[in-house]
N, C-alpha and C. Protein backbone atom coordinates (compact mmCIF):
# COMPACT_ATOMS: atom_id res chain seq x y z
N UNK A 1 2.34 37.43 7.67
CA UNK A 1 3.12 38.40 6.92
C UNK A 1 4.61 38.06 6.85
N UNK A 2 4.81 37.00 7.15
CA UNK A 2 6.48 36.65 7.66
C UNK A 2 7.03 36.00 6.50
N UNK A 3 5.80 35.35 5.72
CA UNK A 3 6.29 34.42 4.28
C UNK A 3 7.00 33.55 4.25
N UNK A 4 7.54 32.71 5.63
CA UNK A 4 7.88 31.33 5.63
C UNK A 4 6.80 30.61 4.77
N UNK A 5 5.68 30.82 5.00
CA UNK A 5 4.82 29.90 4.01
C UNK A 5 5.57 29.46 2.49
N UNK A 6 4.99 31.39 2.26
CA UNK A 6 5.27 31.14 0.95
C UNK A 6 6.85 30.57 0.37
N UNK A 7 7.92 31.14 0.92
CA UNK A 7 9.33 30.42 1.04
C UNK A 7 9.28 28.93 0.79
N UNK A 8 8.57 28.08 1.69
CA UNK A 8 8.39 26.95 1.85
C UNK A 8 8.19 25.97 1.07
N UNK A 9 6.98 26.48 0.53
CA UNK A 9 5.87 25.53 -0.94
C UNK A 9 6.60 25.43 -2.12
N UNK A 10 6.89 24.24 -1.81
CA UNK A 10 7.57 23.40 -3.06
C UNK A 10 7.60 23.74 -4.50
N UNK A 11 5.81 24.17 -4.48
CA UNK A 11 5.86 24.31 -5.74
C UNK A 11 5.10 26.04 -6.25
N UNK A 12 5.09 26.61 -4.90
CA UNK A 12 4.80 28.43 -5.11
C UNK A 12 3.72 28.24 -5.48
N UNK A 13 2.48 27.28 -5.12
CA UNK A 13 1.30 27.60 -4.95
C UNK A 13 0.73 29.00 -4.03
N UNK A 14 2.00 29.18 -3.24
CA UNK A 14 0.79 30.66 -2.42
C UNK A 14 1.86 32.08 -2.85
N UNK A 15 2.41 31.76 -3.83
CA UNK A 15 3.78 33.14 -4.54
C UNK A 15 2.26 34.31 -4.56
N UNK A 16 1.25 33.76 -5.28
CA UNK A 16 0.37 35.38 -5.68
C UNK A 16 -1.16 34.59 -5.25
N UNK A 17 -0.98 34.82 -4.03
CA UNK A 17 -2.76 34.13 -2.83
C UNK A 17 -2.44 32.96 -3.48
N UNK A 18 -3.25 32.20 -3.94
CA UNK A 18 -3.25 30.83 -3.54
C UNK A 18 -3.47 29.83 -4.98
N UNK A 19 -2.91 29.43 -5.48
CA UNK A 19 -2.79 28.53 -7.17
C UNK A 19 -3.04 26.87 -6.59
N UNK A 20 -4.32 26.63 -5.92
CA UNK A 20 -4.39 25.46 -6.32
C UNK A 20 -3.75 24.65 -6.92
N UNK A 21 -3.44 24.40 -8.45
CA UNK A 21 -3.24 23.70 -9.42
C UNK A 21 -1.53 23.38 -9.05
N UNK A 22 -1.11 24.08 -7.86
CA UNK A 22 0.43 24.11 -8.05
C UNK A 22 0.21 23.62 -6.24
N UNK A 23 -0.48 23.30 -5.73
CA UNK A 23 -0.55 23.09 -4.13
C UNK A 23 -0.16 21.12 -4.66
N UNK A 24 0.85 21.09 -3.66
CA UNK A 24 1.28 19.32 -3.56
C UNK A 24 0.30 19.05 -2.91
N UNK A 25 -0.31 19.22 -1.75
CA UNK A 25 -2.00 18.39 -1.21
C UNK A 25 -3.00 18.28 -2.39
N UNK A 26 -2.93 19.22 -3.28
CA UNK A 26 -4.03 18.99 -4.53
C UNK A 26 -3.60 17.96 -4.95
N UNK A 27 -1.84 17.85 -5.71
CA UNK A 27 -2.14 16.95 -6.52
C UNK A 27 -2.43 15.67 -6.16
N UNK A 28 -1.36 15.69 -4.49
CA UNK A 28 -2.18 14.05 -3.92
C UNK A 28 -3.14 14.06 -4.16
N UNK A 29 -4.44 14.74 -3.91
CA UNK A 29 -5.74 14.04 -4.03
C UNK A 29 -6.09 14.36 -5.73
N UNK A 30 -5.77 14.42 -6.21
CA UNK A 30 -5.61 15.07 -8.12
C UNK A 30 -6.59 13.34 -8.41
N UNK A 31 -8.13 13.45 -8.90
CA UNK A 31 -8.45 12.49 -9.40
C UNK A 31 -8.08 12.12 -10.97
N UNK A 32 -8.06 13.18 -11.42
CA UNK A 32 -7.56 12.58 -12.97
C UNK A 32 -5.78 12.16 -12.92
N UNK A 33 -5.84 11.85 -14.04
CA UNK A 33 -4.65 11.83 -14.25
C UNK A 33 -3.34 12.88 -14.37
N UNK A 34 -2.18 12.25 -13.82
CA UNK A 34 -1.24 13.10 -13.25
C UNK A 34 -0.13 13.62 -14.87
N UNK A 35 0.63 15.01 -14.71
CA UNK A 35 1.29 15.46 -15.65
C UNK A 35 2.66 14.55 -15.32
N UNK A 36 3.48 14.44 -16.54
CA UNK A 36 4.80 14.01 -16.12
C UNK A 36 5.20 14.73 -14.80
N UNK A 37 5.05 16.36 -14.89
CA UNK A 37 5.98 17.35 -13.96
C UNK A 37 5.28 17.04 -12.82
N UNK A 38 3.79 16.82 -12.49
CA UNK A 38 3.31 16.07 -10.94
C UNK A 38 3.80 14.91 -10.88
N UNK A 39 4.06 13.77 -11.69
CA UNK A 39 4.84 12.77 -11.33
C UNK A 39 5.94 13.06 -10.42
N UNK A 40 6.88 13.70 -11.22
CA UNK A 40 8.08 14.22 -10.66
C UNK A 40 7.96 14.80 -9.32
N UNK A 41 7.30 15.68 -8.83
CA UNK A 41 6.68 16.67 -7.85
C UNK A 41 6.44 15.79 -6.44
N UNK A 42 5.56 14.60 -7.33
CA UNK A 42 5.36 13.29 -6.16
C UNK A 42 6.84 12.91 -5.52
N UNK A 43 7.28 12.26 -6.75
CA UNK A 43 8.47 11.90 -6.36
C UNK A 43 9.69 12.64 -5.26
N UNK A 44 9.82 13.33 -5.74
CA UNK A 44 10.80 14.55 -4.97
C UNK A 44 10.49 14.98 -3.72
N UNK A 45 9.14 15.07 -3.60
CA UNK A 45 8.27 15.22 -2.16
C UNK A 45 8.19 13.86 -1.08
N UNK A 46 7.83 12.88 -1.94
CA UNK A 46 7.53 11.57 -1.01
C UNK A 46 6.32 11.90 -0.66
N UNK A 47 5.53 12.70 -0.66
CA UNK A 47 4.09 12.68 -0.08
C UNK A 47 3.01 11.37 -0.82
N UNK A 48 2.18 11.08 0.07
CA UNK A 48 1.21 9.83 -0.63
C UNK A 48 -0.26 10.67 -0.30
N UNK A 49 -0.58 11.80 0.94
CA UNK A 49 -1.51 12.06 0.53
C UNK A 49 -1.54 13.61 1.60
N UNK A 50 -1.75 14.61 0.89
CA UNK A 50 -1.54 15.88 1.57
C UNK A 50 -0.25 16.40 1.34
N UNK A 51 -0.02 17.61 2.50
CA UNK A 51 1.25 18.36 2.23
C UNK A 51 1.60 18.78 4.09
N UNK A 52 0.98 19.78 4.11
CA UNK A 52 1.01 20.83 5.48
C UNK A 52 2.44 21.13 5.66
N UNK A 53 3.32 21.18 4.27
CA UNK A 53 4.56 21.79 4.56
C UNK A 53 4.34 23.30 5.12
N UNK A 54 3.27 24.43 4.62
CA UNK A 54 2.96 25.51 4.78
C UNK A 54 2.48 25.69 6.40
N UNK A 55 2.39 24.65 6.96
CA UNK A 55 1.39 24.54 8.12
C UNK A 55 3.03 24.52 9.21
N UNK A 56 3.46 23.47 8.82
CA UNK A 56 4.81 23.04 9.37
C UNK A 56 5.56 23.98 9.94
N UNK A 57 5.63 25.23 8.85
CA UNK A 57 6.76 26.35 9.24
C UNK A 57 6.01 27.86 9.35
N UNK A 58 4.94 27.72 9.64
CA UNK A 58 4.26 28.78 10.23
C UNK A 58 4.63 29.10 11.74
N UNK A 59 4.74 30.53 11.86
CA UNK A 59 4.94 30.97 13.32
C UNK A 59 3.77 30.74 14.18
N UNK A 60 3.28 30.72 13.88
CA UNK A 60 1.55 30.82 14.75
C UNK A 60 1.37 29.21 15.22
N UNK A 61 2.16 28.14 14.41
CA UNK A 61 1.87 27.00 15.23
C UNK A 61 2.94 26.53 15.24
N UNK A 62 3.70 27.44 16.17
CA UNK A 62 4.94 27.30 16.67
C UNK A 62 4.39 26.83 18.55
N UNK A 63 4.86 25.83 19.02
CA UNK A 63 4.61 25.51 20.37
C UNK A 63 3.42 25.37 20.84
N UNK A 64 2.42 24.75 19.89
CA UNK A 64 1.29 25.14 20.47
C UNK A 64 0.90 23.46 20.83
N UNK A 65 -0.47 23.42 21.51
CA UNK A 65 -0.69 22.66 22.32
C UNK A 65 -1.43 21.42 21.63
N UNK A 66 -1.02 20.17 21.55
CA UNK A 66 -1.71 19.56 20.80
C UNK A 66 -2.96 19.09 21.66
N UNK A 67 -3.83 18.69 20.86
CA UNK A 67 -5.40 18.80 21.28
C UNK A 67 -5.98 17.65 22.35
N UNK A 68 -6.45 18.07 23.26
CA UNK A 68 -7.00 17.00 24.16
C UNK A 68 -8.39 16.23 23.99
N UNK A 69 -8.64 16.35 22.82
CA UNK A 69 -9.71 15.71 21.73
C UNK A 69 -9.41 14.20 21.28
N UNK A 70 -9.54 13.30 22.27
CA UNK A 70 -9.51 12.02 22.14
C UNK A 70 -9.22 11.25 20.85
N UNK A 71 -10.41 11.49 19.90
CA UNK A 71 -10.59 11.10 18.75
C UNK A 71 -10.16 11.68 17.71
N UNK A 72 -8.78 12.98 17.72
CA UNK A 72 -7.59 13.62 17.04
C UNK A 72 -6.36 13.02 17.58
N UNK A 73 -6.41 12.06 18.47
CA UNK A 73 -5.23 11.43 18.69
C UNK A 73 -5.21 9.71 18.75
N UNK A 74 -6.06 9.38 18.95
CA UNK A 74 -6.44 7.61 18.85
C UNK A 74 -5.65 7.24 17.36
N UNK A 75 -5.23 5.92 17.65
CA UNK A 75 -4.79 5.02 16.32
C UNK A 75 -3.94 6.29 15.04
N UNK A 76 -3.76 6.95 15.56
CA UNK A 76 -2.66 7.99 14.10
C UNK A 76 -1.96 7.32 13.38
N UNK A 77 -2.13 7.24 12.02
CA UNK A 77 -1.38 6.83 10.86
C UNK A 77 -0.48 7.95 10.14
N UNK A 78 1.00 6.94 10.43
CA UNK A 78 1.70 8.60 9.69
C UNK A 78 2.17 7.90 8.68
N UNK A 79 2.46 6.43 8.29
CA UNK A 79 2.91 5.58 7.47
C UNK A 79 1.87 4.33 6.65
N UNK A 80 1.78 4.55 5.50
CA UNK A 80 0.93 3.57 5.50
C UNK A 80 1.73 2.54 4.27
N UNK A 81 1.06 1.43 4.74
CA UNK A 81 1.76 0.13 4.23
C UNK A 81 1.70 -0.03 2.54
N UNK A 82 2.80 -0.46 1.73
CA UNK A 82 2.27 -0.72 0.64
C UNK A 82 1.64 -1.91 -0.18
N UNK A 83 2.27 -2.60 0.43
CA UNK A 83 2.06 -3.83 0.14
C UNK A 83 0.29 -4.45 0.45
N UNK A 84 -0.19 -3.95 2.12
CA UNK A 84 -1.67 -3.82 2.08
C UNK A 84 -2.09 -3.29 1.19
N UNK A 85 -1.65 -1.84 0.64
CA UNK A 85 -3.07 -0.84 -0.28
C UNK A 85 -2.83 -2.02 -1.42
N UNK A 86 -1.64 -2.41 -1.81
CA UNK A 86 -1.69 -3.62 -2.72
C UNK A 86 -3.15 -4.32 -3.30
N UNK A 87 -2.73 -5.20 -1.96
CA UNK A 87 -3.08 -6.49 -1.64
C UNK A 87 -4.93 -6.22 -1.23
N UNK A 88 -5.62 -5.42 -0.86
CA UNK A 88 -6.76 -5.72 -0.70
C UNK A 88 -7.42 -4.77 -1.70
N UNK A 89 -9.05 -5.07 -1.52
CA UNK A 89 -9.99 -4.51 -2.42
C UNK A 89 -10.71 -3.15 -1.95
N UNK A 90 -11.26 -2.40 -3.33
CA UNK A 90 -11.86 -1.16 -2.96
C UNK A 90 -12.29 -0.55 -1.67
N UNK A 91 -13.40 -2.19 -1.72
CA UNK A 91 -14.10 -2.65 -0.29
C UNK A 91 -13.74 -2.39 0.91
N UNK A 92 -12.43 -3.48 0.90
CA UNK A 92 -11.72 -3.22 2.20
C UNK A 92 -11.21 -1.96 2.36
N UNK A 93 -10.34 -1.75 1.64
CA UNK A 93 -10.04 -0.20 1.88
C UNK A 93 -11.03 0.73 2.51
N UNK A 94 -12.57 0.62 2.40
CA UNK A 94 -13.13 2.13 2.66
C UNK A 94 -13.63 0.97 4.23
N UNK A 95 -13.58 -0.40 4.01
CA UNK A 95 -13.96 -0.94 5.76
C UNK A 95 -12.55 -0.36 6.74
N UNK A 96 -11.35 -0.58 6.16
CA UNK A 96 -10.61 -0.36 7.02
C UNK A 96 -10.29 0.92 7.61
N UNK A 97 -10.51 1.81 6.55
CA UNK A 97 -10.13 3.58 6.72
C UNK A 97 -10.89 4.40 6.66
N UNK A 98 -12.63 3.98 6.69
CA UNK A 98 -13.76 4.87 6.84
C UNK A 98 -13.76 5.95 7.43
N UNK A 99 -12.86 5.89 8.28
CA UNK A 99 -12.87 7.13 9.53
C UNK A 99 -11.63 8.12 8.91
N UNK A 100 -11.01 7.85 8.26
CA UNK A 100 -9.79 8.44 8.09
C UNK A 100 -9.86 9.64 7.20
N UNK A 101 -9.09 10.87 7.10
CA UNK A 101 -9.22 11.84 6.07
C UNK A 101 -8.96 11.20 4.94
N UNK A 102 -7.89 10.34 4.78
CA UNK A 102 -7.61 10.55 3.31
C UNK A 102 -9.34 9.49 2.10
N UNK A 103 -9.75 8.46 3.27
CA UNK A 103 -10.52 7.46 2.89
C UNK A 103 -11.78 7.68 1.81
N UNK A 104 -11.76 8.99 2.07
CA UNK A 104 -12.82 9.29 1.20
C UNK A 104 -12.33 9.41 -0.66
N UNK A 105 -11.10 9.94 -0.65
CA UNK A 105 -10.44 9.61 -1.90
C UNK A 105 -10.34 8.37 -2.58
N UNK A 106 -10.41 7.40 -1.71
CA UNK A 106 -10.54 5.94 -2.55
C UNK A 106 -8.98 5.14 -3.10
N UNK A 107 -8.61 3.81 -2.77
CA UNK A 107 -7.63 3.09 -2.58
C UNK A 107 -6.49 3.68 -3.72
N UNK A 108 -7.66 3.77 -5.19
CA UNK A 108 -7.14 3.86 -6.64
C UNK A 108 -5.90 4.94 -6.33
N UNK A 109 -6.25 6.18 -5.57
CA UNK A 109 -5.97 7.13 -5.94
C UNK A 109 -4.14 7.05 -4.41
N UNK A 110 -4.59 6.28 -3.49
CA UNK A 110 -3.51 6.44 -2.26
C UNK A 110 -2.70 5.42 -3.35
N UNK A 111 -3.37 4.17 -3.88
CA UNK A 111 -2.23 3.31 -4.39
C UNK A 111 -1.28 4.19 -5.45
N UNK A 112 -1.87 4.90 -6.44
CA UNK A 112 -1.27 5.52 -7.34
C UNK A 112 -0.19 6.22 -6.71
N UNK A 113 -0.72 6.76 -5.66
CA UNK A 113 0.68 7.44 -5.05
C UNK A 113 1.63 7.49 -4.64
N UNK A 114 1.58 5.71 -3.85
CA UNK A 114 2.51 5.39 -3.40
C UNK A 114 3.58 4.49 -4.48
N UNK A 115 3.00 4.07 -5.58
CA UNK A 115 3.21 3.41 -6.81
C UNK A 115 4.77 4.22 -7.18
N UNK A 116 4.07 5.58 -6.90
CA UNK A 116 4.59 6.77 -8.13
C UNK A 116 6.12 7.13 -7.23
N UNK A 117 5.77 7.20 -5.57
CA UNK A 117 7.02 7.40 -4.76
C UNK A 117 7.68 6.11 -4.42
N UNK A 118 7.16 4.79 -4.56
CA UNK A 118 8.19 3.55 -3.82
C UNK A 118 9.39 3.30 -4.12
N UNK A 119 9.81 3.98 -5.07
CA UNK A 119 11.43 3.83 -5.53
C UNK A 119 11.97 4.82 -4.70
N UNK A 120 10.93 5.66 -4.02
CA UNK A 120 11.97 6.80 -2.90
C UNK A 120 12.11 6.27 -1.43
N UNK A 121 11.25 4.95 -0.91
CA UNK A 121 11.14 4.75 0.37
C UNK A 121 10.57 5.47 0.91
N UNK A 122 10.00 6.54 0.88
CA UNK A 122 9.63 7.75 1.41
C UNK A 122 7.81 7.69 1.14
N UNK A 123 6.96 6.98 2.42
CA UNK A 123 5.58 7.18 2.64
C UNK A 123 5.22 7.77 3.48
N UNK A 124 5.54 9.08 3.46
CA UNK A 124 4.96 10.22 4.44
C UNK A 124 3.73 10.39 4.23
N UNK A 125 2.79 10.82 4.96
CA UNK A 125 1.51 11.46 5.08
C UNK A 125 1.40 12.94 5.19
């Protein structure tokens, strides 16, 4: 009830419950093709895949304990390379990142993203 959330979201996906179509984690994973104004949206954000700005500035996960769940903390990727998503194939991509959330989206869609932000330096996850 505090509405940091809603304050937060870039783009007032949660102004009236929840507008998908305006959530920055959608459009990262957005399989079709992107509007000029999500271009832009990318850009300005730096995100390559997700958001959790809403997650970020919530009170409720304020101090809380991160998880003693082995396999939520092994190998964490918060940066990912561009020049790899480049440089290898479909293939590799789903050998190397099978395990990963974003992997199931497919190289096409992380390369596009990072394509769209590399003039910002900015490959956040």
């Amino acid at each position: 009830d505090c509405g940091r959330c809603v304050r937060a979201c870039p783009l007032g996906a949660l102004d009236n419950g929840f507008d998908e179509t305006k959530c920055l984690s959608y459009i990262t994973q957005k399989k079709e093709e992107l509007s000029e104004s999500e271009i832009q949206l990318l850009k300005e954000n730096g995100k390559v895949f997700g958001c959790d700005i809403c997650q970020d500035v919530c009170p409720h996960n304020k101090d809380i304990q991160t998880t003693k769940i082995c396999e939520f903390n092994n190998e964490l990727i918060t940066k990912i390379n561009q020049e790899e998503i480049d440089e290898i194939s479909n293939k590799e991509f789903k050998r190397r990142y099978k395990n990963r959330a974003f992997s199931w989206r497919g190289r096409k869609i992380i390369k596009r993203n990072l394509d769209i932000i590399s003039d910002k330096n900015k490959m956040d996850f």
